[in-house]
N, C-alpha and C. Protein backbone atom coordinates (compact mmCIF):
# COMPACT_ATOMS: atom_id res chain seq x y z
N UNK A 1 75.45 62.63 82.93
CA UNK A 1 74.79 61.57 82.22
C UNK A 1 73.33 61.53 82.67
N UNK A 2 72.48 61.21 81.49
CA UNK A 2 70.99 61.14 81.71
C UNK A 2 70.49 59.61 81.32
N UNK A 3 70.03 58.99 82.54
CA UNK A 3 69.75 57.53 82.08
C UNK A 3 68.45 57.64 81.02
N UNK A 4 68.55 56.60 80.23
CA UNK A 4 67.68 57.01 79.41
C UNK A 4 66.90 55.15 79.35
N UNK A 5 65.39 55.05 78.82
CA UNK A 5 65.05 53.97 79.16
C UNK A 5 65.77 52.65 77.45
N UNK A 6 65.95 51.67 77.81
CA UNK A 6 66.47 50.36 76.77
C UNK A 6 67.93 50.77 76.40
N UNK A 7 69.40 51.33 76.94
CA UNK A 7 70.13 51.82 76.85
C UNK A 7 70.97 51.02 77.81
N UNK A 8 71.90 50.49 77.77
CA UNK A 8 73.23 49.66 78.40
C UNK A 8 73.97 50.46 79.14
N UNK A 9 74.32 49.88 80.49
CA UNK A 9 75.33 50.92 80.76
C UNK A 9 76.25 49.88 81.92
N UNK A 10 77.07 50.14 82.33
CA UNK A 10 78.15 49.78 82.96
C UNK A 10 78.28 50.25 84.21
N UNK A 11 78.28 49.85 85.35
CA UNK A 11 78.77 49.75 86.91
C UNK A 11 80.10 49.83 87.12
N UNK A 12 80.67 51.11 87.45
CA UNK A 12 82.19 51.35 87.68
C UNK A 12 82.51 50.24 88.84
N UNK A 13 82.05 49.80 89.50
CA UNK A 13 82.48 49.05 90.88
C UNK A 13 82.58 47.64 90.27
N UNK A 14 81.73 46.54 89.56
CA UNK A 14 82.10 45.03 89.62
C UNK A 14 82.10 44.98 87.76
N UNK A 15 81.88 46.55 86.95
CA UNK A 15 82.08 46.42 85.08
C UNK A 15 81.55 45.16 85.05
N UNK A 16 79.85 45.08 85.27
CA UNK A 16 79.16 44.73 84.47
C UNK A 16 78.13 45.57 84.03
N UNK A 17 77.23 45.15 82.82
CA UNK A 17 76.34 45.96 82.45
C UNK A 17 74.86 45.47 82.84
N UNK A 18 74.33 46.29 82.25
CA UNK A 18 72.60 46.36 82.58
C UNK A 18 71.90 47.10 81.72
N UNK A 19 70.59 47.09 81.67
CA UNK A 19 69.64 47.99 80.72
C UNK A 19 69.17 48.38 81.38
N UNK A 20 68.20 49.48 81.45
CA UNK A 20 67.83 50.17 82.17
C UNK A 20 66.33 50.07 81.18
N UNK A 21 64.81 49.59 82.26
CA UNK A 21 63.60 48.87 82.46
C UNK A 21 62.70 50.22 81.68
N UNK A 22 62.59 51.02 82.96
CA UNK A 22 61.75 51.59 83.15
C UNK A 22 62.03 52.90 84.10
N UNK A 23 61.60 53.64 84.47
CA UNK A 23 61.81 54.96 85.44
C UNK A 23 60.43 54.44 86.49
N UNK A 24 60.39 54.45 87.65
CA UNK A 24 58.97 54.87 88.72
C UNK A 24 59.58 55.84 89.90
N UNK A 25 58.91 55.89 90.94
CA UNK A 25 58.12 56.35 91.93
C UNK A 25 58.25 56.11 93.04
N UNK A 26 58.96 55.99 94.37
CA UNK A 26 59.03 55.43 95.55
C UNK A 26 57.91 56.48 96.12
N UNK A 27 56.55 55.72 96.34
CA UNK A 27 55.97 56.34 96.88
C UNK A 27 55.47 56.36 98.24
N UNK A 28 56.78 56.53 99.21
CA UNK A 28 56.71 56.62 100.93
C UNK A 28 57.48 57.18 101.21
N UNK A 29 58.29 58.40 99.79
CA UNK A 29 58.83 59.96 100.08
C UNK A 29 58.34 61.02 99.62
N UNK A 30 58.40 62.23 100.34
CA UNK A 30 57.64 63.21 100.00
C UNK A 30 58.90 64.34 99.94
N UNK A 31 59.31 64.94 98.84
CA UNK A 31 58.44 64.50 97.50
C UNK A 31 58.07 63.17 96.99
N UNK A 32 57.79 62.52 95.94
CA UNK A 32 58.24 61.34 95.72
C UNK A 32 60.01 61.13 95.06
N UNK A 33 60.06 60.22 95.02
CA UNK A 33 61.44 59.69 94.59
C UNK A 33 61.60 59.07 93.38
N UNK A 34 61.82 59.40 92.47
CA UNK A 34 62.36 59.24 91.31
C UNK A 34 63.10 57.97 91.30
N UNK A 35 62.99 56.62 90.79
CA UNK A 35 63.96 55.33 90.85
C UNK A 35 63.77 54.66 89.27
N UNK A 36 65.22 54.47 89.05
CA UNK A 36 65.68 53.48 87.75
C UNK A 36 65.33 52.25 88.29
N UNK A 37 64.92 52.05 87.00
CA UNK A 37 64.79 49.97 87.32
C UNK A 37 65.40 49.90 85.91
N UNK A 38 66.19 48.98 86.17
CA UNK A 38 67.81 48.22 85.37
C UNK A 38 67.82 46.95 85.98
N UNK A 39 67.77 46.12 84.70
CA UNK A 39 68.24 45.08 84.95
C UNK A 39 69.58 44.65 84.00
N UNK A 40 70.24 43.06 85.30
CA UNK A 40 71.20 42.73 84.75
C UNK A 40 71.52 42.02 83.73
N UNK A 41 72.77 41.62 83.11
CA UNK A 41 72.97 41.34 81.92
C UNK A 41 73.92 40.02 82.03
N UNK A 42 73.61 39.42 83.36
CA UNK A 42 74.47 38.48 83.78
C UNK A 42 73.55 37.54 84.79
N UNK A 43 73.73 36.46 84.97
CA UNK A 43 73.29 35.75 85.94
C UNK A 43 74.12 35.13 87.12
N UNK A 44 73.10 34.99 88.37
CA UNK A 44 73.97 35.39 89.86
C UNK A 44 73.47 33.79 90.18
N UNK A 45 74.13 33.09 91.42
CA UNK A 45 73.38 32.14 91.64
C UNK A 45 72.36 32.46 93.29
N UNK A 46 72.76 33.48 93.48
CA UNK A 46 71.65 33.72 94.84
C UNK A 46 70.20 34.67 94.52
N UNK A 47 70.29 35.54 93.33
CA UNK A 47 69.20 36.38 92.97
C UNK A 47 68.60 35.54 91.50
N UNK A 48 69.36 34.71 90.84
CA UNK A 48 68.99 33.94 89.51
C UNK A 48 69.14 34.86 88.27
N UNK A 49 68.50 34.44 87.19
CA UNK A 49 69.13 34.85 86.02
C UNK A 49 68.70 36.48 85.45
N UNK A 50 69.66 37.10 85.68
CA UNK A 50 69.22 39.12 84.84
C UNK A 50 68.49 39.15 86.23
N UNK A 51 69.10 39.56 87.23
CA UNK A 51 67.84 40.21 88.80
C UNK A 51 67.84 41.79 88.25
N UNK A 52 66.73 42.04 88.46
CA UNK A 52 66.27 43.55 88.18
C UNK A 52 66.19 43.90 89.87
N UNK A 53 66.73 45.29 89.07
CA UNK A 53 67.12 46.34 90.58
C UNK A 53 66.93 47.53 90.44
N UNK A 54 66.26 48.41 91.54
CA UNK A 54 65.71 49.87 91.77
C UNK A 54 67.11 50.42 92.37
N UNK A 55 67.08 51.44 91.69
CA UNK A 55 67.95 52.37 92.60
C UNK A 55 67.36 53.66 92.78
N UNK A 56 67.64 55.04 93.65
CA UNK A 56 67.28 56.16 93.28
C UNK A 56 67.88 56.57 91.99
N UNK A 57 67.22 57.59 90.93
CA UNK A 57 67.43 57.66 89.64
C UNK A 57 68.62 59.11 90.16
N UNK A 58 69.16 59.54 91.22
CA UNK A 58 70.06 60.53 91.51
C UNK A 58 71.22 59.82 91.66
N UNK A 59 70.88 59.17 92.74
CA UNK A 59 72.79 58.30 92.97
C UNK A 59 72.40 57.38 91.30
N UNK A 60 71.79 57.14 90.84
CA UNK A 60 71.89 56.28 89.41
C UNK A 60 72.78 56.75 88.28
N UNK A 61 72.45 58.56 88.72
CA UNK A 61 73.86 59.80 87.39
C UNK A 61 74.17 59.84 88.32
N UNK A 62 74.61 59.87 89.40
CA UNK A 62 75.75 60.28 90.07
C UNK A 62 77.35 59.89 89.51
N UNK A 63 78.23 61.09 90.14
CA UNK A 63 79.62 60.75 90.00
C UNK A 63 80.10 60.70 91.37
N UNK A 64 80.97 59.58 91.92
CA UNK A 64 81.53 59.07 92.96
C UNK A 64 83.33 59.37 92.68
N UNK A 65 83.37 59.15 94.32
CA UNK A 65 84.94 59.53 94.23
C UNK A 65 85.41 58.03 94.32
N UNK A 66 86.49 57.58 93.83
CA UNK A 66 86.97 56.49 93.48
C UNK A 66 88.74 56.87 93.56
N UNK A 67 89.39 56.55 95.05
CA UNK A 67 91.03 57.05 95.08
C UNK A 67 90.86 58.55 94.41
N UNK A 68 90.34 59.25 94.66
CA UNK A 68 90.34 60.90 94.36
C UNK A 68 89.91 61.06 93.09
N UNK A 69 89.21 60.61 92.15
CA UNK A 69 89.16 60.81 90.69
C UNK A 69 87.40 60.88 90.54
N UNK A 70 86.96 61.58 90.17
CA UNK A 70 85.07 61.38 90.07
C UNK A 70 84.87 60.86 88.91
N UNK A 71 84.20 59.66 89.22
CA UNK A 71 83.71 58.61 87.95
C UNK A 71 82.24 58.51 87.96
N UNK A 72 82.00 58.22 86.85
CA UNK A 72 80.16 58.23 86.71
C UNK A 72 79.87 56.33 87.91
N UNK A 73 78.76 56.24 88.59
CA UNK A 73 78.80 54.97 88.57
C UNK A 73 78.31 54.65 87.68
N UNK A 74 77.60 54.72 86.75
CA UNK A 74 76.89 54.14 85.78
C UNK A 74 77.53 54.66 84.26
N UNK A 75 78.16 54.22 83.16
CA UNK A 75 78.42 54.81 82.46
C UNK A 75 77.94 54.66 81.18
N UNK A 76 77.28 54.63 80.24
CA UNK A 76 76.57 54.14 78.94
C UNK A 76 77.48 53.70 77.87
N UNK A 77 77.51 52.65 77.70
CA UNK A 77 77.94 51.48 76.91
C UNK A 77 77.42 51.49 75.26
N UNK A 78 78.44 52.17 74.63
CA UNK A 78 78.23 51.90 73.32
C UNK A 78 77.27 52.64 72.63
């Protein structure tokens, strides 16, 4: 899977979704680092309403082991 930017996708761990912002830059790795910004599609009461969140854009396609089975964490919705 290729995150792509204004595109929904789903969190195998708590199945909720998110959109995905924008793509940047962590720039205090060399190379630099590639990071998704996605925000949520739900509101929390400790971060408030849709908290937007960076991840690295690698573990972002990544597939994880889950009880022996490799699942996307992120999966695109619709």
């Amino acid at each position: 899977m290729t995150a792509e930017v204004g595109k929904r996708y789903r969190h195998y761990k708590n199945n909720r979704e998110y959109i995905v912002l924008a793509f940047g830059y962590f720039t205090e790795s060399e190379p630099l680092q590639e990071c998704v910004v996605y925000q949520a599609q739900y509101d929390t009461d400790d971060l408030g309403p849709k908290p937007v969140f960076i991840r690295p854009r690698v573990m972002f396609e990544e597939h994880i082991d889950v009880d022996g089975t490799l699942v996307p964490r992120f999966q695109e919705v619709g």
